[in-house]
Protein backbone atom coordinates (compact mmCIF):
# COMPACT_ATOMS: atom_id res chain seq x y z
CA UNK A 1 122.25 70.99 157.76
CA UNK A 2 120.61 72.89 160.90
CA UNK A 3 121.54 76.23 158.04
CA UNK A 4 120.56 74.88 154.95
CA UNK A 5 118.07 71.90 154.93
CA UNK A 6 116.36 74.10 158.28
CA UNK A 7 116.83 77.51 157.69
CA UNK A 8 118.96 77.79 161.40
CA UNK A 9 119.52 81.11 162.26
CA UNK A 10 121.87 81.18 165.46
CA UNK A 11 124.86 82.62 167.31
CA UNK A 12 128.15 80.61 169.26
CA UNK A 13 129.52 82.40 171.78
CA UNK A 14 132.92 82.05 172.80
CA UNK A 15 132.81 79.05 175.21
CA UNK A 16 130.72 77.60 172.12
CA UNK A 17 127.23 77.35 173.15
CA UNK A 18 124.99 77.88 170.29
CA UNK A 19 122.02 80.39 170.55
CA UNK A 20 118.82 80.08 168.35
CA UNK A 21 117.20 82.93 167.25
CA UNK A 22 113.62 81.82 166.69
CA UNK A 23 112.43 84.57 165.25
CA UNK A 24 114.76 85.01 162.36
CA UNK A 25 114.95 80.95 162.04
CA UNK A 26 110.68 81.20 161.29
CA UNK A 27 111.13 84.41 158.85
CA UNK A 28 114.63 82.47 156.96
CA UNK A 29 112.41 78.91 157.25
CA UNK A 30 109.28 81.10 155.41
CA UNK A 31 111.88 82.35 152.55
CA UNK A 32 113.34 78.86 152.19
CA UNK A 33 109.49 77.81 151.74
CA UNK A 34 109.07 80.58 149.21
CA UNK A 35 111.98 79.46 147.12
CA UNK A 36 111.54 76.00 147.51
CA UNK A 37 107.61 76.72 145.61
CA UNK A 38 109.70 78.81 143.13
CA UNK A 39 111.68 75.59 141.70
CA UNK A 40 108.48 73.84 141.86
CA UNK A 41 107.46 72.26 138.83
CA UNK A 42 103.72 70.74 138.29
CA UNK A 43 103.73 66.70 138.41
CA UNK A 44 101.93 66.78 134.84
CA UNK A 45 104.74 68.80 133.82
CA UNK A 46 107.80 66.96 135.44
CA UNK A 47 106.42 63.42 134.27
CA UNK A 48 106.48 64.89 131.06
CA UNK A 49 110.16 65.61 131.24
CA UNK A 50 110.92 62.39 133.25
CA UNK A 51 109.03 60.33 130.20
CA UNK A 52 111.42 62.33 127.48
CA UNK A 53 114.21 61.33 129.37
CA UNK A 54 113.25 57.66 129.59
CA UNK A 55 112.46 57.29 125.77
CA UNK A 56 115.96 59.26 125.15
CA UNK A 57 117.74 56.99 127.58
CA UNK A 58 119.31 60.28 128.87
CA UNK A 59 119.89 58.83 132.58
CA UNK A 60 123.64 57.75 134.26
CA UNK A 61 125.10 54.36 132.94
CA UNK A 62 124.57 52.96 136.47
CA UNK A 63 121.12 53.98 136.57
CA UNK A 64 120.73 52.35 132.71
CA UNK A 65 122.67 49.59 134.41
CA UNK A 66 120.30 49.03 137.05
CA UNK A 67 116.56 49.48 134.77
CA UNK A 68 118.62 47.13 131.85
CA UNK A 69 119.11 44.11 134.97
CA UNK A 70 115.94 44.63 136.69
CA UNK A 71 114.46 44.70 133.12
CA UNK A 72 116.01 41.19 132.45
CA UNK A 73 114.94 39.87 135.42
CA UNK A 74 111.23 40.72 135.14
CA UNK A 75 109.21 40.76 132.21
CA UNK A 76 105.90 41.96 134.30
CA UNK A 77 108.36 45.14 135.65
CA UNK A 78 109.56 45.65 132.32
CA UNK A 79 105.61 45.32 131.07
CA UNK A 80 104.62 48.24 133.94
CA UNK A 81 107.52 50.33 133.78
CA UNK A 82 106.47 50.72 130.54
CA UNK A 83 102.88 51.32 131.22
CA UNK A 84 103.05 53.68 134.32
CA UNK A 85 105.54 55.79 132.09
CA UNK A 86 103.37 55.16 128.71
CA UNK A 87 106.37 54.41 126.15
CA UNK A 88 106.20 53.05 122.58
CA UNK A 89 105.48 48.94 122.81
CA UNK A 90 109.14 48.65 121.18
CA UNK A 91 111.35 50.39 123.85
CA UNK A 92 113.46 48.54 125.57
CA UNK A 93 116.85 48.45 127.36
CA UNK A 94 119.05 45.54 126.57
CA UNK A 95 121.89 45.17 128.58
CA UNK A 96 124.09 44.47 125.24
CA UNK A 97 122.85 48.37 124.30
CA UNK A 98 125.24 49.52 127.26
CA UNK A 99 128.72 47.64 125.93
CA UNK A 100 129.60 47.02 129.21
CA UNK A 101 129.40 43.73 130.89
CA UNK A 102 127.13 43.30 133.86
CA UNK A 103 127.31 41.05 136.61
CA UNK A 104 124.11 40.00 138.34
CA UNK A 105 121.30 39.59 135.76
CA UNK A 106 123.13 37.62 132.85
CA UNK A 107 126.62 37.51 133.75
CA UNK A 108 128.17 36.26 136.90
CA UNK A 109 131.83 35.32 137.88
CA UNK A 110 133.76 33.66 140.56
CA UNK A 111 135.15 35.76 142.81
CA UNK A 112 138.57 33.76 142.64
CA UNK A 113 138.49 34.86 138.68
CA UNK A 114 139.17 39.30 139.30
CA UNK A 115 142.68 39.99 139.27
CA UNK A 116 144.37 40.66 142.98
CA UNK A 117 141.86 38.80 144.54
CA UNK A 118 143.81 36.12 146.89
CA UNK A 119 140.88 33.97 148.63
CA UNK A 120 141.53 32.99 152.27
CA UNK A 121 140.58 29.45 153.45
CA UNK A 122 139.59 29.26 157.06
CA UNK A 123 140.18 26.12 158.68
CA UNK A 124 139.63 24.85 162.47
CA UNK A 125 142.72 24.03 164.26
């Protein structure tokens, strides 16, 4: 992390003391900066992409997973989630749309139901 997320630039001797070298750590933190602006992409222009992916439903199950519950759960989220990222008034995200069950918003099941699950009773002696 000190290399990549910091831009470290240091030496270990051989007893293993590590040596910072400020100078090239400031010039390697200034080309990080410089590349990091590079792959920058204008919010206008990244909500625009996020938005297409919404609509397109182009996101991980779990994530779909996740917005489908939560969805479920809360009209009024549903209601901004669809204002803040201006979709159609007929999107949605039923959980049925994923074909796999969920467990939490509609669904639930006794623990003591999954297969190789062996409860344990506690008891005082």
């Amino acid at each position: 992390f000190a290399i990549k997320i910091y831009g470290a630039v240091f030496t270990k001797d051989d007893e293993g003391v590590y040596t910072i070298d400020a100078a090239k750590t400031k010039a390697r933190q200034a080309e990080i900066r410089k590349e990091r602006i590079g792959r920058g992409v204008p919010v206008r222009e990244w909500m625009e992409t996020e938005r297409a992916k919404i609509i397109d439903k182009d996101a991980s199950l779990a994530v779909q997973q996740m917005f489908a519950s939560s969805f479920y759960l809360s009209a009024k989220f549903l209601a901004e989630f669809k204002e803040f990222w201006d979709l159609p008034a007929d999107w949605e995200l039923p959980e049925e749309e994923l074909g796999t069950p969920m467990y939490g918003a509609r669904h639930n099941i006794d623990i003591g139901d999954l297969p190789d699950v062996h409860p344990v009773i506690m008891v005082e002696e």
